[in-house]
Protein backbone atom coordinates (compact mmCIF):
# COMPACT_ATOMS: atom_id res chain seq x y z
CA UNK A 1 172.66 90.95 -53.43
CA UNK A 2 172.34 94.62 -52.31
CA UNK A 3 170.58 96.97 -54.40
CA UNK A 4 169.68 100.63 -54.32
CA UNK A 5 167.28 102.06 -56.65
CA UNK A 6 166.76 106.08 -56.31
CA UNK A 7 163.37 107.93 -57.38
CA UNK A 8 161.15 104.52 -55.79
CA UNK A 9 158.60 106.66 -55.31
CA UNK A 10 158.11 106.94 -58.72
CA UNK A 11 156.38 104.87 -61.24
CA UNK A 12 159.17 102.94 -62.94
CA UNK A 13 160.97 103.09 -59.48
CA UNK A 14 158.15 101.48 -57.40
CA UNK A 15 157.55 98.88 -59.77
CA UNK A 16 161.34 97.97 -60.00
CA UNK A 17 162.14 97.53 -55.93
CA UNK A 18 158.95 95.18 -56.20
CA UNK A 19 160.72 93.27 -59.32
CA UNK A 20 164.09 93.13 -57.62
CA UNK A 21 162.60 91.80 -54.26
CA UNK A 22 160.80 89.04 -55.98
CA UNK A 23 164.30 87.73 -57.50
CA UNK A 24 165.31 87.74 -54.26
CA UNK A 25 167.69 90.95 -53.48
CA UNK A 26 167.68 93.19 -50.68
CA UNK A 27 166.43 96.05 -52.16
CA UNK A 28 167.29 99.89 -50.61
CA UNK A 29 164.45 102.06 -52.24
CA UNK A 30 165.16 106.13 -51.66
CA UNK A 31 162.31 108.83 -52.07
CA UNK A 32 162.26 112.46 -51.38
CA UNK A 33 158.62 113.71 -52.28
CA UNK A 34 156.25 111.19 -53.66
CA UNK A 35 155.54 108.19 -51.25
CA UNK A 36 151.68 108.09 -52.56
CA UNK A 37 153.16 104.64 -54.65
CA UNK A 38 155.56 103.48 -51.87
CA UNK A 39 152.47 103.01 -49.78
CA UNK A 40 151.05 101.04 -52.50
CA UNK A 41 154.02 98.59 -52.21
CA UNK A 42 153.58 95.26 -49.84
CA UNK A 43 156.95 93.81 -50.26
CA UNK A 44 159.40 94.30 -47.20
CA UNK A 45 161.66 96.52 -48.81
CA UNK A 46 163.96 99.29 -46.81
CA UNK A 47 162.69 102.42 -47.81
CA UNK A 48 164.66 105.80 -46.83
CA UNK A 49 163.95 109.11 -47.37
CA UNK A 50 166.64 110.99 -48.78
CA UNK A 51 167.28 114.39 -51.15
CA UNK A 52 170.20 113.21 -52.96
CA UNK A 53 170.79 116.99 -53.93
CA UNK A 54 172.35 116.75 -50.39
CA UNK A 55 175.80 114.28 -50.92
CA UNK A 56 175.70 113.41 -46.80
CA UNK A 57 172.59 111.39 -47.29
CA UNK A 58 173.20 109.33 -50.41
CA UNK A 59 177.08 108.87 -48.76
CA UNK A 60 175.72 107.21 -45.78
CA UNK A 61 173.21 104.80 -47.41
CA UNK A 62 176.14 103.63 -50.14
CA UNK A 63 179.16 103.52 -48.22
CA UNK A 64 176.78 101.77 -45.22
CA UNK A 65 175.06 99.03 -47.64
CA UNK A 66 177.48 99.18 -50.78
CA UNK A 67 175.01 97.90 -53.35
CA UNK A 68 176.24 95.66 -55.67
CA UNK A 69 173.69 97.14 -58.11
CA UNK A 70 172.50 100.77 -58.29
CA UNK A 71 169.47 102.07 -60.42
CA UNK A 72 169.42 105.44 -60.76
CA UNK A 73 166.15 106.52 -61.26
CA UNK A 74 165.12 110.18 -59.52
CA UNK A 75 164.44 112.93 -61.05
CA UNK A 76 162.50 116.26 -61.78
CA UNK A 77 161.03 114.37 -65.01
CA UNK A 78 158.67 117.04 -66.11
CA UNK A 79 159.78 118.95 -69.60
CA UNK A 80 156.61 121.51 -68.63
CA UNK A 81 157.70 121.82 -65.16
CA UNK A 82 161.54 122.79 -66.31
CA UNK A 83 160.54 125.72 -67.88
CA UNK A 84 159.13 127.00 -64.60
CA UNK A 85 161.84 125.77 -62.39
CA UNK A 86 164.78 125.21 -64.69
CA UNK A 87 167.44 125.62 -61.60
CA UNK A 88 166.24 123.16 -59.62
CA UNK A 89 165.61 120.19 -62.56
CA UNK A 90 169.43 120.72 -63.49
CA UNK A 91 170.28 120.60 -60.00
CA UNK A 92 168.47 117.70 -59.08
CA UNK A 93 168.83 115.80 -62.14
CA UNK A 94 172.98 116.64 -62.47
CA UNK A 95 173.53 116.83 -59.10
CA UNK A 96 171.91 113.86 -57.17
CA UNK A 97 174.31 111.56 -60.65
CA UNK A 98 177.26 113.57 -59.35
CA UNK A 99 176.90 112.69 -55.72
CA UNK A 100 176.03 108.80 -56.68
CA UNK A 101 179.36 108.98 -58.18
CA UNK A 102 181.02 110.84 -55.51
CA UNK A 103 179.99 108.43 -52.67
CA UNK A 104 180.75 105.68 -54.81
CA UNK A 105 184.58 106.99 -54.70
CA UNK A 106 184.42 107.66 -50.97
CA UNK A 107 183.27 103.82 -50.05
CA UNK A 108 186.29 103.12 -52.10
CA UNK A 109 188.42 105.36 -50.35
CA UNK A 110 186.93 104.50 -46.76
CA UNK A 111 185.55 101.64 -46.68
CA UNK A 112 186.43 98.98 -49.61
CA UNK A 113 188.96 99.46 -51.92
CA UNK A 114 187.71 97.45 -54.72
CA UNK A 115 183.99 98.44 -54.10
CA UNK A 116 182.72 97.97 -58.17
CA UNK A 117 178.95 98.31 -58.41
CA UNK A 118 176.80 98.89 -61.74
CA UNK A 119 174.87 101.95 -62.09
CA UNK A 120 172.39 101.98 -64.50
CA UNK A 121 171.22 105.58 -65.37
CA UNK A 122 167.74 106.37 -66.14
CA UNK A 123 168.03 108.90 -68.94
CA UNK A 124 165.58 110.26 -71.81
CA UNK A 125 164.62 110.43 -75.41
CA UNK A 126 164.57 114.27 -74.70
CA UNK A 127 168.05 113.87 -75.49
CA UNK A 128 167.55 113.89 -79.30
CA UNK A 129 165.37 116.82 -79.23
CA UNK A 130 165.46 118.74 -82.39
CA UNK A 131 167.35 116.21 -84.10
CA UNK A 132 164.38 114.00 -84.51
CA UNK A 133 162.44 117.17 -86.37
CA UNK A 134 165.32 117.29 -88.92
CA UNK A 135 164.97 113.16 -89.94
CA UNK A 136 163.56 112.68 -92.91
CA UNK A 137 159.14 110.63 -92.59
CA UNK A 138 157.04 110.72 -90.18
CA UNK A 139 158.52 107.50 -88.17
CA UNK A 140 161.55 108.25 -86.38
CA UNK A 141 163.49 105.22 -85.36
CA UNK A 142 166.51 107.15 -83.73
CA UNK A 143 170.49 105.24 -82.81
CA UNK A 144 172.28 106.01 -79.99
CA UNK A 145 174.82 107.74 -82.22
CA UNK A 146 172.76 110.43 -83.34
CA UNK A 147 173.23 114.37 -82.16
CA UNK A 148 172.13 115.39 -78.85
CA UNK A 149 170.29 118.51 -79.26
CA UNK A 150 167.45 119.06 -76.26
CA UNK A 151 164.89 121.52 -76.76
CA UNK A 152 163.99 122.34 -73.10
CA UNK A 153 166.02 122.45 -69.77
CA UNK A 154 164.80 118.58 -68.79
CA UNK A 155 166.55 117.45 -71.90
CA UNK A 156 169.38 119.73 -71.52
CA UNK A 157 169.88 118.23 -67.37
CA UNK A 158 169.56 114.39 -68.72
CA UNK A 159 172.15 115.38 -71.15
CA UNK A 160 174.26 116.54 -68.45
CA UNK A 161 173.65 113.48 -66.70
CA UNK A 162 174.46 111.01 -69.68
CA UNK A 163 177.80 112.66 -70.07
CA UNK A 164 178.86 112.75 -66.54
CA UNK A 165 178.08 109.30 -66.07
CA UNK A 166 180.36 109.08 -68.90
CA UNK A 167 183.08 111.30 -67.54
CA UNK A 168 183.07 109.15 -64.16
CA UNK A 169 183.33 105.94 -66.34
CA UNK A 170 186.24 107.06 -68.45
CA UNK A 171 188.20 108.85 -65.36
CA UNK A 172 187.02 106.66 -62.29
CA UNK A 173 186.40 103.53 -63.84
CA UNK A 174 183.02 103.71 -62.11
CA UNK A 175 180.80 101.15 -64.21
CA UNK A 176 177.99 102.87 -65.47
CA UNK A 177 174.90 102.15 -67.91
CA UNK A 178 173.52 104.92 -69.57
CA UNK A 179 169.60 103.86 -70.63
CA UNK A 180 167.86 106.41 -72.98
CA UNK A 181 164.51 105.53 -72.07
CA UNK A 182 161.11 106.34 -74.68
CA UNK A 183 157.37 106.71 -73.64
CA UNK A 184 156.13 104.37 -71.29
CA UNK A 185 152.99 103.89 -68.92
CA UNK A 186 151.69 101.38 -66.51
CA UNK A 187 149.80 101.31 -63.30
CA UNK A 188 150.72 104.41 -61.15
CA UNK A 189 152.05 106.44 -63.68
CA UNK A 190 149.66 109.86 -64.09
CA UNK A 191 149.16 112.54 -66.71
CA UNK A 192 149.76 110.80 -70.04
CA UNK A 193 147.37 109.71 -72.48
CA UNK A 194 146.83 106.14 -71.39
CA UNK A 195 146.79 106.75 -67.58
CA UNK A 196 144.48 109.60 -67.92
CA UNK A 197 142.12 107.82 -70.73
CA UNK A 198 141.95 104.47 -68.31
CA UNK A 199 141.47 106.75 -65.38
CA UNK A 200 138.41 108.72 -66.97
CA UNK A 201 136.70 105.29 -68.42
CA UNK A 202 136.81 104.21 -64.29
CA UNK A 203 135.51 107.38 -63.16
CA UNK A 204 132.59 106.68 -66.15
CA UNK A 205 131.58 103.32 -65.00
CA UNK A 206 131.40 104.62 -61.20
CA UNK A 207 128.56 107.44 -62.24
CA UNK A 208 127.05 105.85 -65.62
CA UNK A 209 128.02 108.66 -67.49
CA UNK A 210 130.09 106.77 -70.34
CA UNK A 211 131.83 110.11 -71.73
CA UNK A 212 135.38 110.16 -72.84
CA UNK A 213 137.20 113.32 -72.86
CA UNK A 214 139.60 113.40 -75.65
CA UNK A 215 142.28 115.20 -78.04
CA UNK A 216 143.56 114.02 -80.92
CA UNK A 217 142.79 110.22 -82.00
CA UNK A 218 144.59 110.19 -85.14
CA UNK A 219 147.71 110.72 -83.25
CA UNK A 220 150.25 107.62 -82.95
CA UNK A 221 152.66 106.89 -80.08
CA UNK A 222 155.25 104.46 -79.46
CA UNK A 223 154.47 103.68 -75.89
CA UNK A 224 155.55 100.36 -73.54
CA UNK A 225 154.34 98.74 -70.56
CA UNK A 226 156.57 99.77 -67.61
CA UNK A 227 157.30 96.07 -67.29
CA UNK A 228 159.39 96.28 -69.71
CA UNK A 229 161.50 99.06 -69.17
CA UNK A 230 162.31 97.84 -65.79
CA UNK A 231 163.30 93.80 -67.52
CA UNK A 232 165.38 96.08 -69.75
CA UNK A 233 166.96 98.10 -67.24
CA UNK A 234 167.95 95.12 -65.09
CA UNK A 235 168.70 93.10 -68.50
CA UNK A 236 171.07 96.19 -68.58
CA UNK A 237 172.80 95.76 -65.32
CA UNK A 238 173.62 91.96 -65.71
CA UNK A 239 174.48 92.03 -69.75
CA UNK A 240 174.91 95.63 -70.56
CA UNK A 241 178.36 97.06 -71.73
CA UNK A 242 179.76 99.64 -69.05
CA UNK A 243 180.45 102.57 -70.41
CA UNK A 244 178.02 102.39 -73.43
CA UNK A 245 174.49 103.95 -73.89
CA UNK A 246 171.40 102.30 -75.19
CA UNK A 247 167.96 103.07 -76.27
CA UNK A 248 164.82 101.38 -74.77
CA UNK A 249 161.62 102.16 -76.66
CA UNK A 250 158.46 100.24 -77.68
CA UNK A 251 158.87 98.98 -81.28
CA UNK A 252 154.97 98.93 -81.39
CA UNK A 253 152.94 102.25 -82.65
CA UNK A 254 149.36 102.42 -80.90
CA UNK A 255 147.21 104.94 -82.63
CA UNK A 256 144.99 106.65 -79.65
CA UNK A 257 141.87 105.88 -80.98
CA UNK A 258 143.19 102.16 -80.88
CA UNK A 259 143.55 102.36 -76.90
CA UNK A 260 139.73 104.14 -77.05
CA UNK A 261 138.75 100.92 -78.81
CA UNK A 262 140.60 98.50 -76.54
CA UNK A 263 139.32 100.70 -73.31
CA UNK A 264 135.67 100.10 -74.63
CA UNK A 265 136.35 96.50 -74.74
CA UNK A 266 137.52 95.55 -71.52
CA UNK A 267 134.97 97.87 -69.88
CA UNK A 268 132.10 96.56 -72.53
CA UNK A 269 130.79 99.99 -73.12
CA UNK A 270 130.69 102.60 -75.96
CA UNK A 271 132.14 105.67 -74.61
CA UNK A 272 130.97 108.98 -76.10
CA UNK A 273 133.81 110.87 -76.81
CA UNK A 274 133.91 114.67 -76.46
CA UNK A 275 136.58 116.80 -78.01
CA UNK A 276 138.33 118.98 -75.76
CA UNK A 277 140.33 121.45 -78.15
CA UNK A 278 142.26 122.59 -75.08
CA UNK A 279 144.10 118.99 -75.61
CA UNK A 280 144.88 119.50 -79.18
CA UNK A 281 148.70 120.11 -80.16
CA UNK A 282 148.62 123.18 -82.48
CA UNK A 283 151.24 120.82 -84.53
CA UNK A 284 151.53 117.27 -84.09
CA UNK A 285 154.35 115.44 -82.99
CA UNK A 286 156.49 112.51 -85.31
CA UNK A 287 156.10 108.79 -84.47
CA UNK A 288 159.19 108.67 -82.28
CA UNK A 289 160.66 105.17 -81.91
CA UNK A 290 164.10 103.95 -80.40
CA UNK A 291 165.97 101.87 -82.39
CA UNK A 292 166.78 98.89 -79.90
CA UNK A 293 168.93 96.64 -82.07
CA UNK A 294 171.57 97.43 -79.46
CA UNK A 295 169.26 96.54 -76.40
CA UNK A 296 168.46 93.96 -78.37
CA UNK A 297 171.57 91.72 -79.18
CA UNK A 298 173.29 92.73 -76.00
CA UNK A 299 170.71 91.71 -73.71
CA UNK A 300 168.23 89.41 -75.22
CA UNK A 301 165.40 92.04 -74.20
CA UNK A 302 162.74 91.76 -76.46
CA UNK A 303 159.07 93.57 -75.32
CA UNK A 304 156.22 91.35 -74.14
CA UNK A 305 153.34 93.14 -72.85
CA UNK A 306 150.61 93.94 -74.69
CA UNK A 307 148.18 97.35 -75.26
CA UNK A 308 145.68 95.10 -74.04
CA UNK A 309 147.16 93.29 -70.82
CA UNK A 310 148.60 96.88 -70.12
CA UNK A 311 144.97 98.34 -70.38
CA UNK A 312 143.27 95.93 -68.75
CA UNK A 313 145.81 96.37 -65.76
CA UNK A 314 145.41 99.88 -65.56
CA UNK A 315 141.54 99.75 -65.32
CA UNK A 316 141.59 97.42 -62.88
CA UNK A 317 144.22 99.57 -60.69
CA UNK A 318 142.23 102.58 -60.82
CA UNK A 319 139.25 100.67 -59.60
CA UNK A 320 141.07 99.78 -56.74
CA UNK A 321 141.90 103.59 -56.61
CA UNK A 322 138.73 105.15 -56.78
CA UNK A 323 137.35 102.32 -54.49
């Protein structure tokens, strides 16, 4: 079938037009910015270049191809880089769901009246924001019924984007999947705590010098392999309710001296770690978990991929990186 997956430029997106091409779709990837990972991508799949900010562009490619399936996966995804540009994350986070929605109506309009794709909608944890200070212990395991309060304008734009994904659902009768998605990492993804520890134990074995720059290794995370999010999301499209929202989170804590430990391992080294304060939170943050019972009985999703398959991947992807 036809699919369209937005933001394949990014980490979760490049890895999913690679997934849905090897089950045999004809996959419509659109980027705007970041085509570093698209490069990285051998499959024959249609890429276009598009700033869905701008309805003409995403118009054409849906009303030209109308996917039967639509991932909706760009996005200004940076909470740090809100604060600095907090106009343009709401308008290209709000926005670029709006016009998906718009041009969905139009190929019904102009060019098949009982057009009915999925759209599954790539939202965030950021959602929750200060309601997961005000739960009681230090592991959070957070429903899809609890208050939406974000704390910075990224969570405040995916919030607008859940809701008016709900809005075109309820008015339009647009099926829609709303997927509140938790930490992940993989290969490609950059600037989290896994990507840059892997990255840094490369860049050691290439000189000899077996230092590991690090910040707090008491601190736990609830983190999954991006192969996983993207079975869930498309577990989503095929068995998901329309209409409904659910979490997808790791249900595995990894303390970060843990992935230190498992980094040593697979590189057969001791790395000498050095303390860089500038990387230490003045507070730390609670174990923040989805609850994915939901996920869970509705799709059959279940995660598979382990720290250590996700480690060893990301070495090995970074030595093909750094040559």
């Amino acid at each position: 079938m036809n699919v369209l997956v937005t933001g394949a430029g990014g980490m979760v997106g490049s890895h999913m037009v690679e997934s849905l091409y090897e089950a045999g779709n004809n996959v419509i990837g659109i980027w705007h910015k970041n085509k570093k990972n698209i490069e990285q991508i051998s499959v024959p799949v249609k890429f276009i270049q598009c700033d869905m900010r701008y309805a003409q562009g995403i118009d054409e490619i849906i009303m030209d191809n109308l996917p039967e399936q639509i991932y909706h996966l760009a996005a200004q995804s940076y909470p740090t880089v809100s604060w600095v540009s907090p106009t343009e994350t709401i308008d290209v986070n709000i926005n670029s769901t709006i016009n998906i929605y718009e041009a969905i109506k139009k190929a019904r309009k102009y060019v098949k009246p009982d057009y009915d794709p999925i759209v599954v909608v790539a939202c965030s944890s950021a959602e929750y924001g200060e309601t997961l200070n005000k739960l009681e212990g230090d592991k959070v395991y957070v429903k899809e019924t609890a208050e939406l309060q974000p704390l910075h304008p990224y969570g405040v734009s995916k919030v607008g984007q859940d809701l008016i994904s709900f809005q075109y659902f309820m008015n339009d009768h647009i099926r829609c999947i709303r997927a509140r998605i938790f930490n992940s990492t993989g290969t490609r993804k950059v600037n989290d705590v896994t990507s840059d520890f892997t990255h840094r134990a490369v860049i050691a074995e290439k000189t000899g010098i077996y230092e590991l720059r690090v910040g707090n290794l008491e601190t736990k995370r609830a983190i999954m392999d991006q192969r996983d999010l993207v079975k869930g999301l498309i577990l989503l499209a095929e068995k998901g309710t329309a209409g409904d929202v659910y979490n997808i989170s790791s249900e595995k804590i990894y303390q970060m001296r843990d992935i230190v430990s498992l980094i040593e391992k697979q590189i057969n080294h001791t790395l000498k770690l050095k303390v860089d304060t500038s990387l230490i939170r003045p507070t730390d943050e609670k174990i923040i978990v989805g609850d994915v019972r939901k996920l869970k009985h509705d799709t059959g999703w279940k995660q598979d991929i382990s720290m250590e398959k996700t480690i060893k991947d990301m070495l090995d992807y970074w030595r093909m990186v750094e040559g």
